[in-house]
C-alpha atoms as a PDB file:
ATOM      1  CA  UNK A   1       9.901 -99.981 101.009  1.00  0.00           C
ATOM      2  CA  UNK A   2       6.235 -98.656 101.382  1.00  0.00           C
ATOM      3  CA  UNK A   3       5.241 -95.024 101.325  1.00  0.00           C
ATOM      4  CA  UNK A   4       4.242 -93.597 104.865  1.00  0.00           C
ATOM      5  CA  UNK A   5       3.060 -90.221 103.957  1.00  0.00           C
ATOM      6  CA  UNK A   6       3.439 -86.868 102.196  1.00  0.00           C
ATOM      7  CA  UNK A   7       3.328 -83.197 103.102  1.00  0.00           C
ATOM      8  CA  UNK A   8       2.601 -79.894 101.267  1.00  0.00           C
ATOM      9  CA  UNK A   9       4.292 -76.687 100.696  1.00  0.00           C
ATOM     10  CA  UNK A  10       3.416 -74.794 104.365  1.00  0.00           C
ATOM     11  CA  UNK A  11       2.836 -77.933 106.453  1.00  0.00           C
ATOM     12  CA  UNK A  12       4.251 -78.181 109.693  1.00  0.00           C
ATOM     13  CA  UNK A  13       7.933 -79.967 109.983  1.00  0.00           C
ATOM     14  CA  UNK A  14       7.465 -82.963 112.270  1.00  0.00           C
ATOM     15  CA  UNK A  15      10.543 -82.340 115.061  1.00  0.00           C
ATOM     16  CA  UNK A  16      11.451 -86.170 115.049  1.00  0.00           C
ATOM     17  CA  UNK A  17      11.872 -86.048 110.895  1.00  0.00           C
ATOM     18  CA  UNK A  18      13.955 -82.523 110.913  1.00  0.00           C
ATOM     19  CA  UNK A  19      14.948 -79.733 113.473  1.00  0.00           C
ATOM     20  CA  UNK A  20      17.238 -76.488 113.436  1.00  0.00           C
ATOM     21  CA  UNK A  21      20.969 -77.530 114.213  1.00  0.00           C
ATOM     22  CA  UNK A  22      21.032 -73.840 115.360  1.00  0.00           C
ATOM     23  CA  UNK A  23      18.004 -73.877 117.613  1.00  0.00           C
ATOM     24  CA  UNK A  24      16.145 -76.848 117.804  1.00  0.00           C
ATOM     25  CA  UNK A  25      13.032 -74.501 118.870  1.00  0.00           C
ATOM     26  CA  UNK A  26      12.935 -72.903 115.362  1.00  0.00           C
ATOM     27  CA  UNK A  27       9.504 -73.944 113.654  1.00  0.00           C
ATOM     28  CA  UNK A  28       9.763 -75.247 110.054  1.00  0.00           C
ATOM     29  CA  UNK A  29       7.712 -75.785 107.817  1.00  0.00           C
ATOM     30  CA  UNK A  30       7.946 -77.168 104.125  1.00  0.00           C
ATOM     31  CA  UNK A  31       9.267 -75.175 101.200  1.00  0.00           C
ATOM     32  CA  UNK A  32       8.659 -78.078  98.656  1.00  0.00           C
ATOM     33  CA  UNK A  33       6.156 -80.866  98.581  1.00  0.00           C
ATOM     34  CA  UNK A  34       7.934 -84.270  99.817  1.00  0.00           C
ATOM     35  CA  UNK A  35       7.142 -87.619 100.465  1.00  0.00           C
ATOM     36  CA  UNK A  36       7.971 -89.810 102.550  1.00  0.00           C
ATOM     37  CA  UNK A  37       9.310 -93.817 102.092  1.00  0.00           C
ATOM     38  CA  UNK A  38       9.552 -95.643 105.440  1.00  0.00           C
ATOM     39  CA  UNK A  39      12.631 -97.842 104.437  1.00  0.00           C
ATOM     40  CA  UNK A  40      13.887-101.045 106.363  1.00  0.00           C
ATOM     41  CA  UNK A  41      14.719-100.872 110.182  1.00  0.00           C
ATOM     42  CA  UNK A  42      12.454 -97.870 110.093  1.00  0.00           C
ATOM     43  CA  UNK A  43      14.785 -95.472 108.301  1.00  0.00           C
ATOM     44  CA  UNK A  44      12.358 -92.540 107.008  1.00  0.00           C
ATOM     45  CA  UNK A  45      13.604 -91.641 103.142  1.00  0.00           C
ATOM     46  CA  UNK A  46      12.419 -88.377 102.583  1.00  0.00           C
ATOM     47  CA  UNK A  47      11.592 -86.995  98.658  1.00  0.00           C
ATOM     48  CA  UNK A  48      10.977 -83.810  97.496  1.00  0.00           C
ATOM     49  CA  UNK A  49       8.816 -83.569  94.231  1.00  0.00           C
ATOM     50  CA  UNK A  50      10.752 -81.566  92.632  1.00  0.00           C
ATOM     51  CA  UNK A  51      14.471 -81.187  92.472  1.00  0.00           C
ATOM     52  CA  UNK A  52      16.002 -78.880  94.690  1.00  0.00           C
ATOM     53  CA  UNK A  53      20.098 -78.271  95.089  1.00  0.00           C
ATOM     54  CA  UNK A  54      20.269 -78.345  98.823  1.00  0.00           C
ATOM     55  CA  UNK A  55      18.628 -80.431 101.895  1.00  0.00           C
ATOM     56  CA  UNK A  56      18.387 -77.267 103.386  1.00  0.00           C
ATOM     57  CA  UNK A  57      15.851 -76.166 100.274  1.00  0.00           C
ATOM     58  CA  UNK A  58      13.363 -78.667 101.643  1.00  0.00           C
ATOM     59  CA  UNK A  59      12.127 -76.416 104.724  1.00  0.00           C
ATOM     60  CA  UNK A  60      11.945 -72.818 105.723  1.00  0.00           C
ATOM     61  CA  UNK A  61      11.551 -71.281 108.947  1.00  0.00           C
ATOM     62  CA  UNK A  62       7.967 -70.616 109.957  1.00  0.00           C
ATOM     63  CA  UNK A  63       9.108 -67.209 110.531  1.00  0.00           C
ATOM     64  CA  UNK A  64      11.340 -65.811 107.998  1.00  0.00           C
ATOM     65  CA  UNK A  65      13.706 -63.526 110.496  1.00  0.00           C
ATOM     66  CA  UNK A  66      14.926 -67.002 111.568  1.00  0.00           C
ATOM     67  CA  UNK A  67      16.415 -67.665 107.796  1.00  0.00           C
ATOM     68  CA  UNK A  68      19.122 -68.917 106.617  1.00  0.00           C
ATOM     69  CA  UNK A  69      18.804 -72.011 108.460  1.00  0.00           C
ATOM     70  CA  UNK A  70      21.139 -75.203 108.646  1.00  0.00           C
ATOM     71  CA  UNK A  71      18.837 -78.406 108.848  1.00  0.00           C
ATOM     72  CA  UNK A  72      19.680 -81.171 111.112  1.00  0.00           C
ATOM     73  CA  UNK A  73      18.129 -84.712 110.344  1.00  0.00           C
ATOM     74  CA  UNK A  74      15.986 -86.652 112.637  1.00  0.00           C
ATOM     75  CA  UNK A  75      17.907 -90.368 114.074  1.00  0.00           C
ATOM     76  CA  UNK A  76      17.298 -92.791 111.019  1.00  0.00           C
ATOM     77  CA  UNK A  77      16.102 -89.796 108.723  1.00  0.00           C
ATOM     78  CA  UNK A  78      17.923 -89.954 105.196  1.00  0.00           C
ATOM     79  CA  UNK A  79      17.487 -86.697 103.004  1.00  0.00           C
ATOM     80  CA  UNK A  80      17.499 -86.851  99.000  1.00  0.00           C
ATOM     81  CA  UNK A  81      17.442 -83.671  96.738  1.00  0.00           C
ATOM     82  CA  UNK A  82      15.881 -85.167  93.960  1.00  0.00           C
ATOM     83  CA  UNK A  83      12.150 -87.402  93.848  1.00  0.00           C
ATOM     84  CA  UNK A  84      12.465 -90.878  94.180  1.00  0.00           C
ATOM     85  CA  UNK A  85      11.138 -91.816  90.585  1.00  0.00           C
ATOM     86  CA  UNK A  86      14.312 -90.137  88.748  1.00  0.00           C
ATOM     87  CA  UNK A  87      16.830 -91.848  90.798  1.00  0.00           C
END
């Protein structure tokens, strides 16, 4: 596996990594610093940096009167709730 990138707390949610499953439209952004570990046939493992309890904890909507939110993974987009180096 080899690393392919890593966003902050308040970056923009790419739309082919995660959406909305309410309303695809919704604008996310990150709630937790993650990284992200392009695995084999291009599956994108995505890390957060610190442990959170829910995928749902990695992003928040861009504009908070759209929260709660459930999150709906991108095709070939695996989602982990704790980082990579403690599992």
């Amino acid at each position: 596996m080899m690393s392919e990138g890593s966003y902050n707390v308040g970056d923009t949610v790419p739309e082919d990594l995660l959406q909305a499953a309410e309303a695809p439209s919704i604008e996310l952004e990150f709630a937790v610093a993650i990284e992200i570990i392009e695995g084999y046939g291009g599956t994108q493992h995505v890390y957060p940096l610190e442990i959170v309890e829910d995928p749902e904890d990695l992003v928040t909507p861009r504009n908070a009167a759209d929260a709660p939110i459930d999150v709906e993974p991108g095709d070939d987009t695996n989602l982990y709730t704790v980082p990579r180096d403690l599992l």
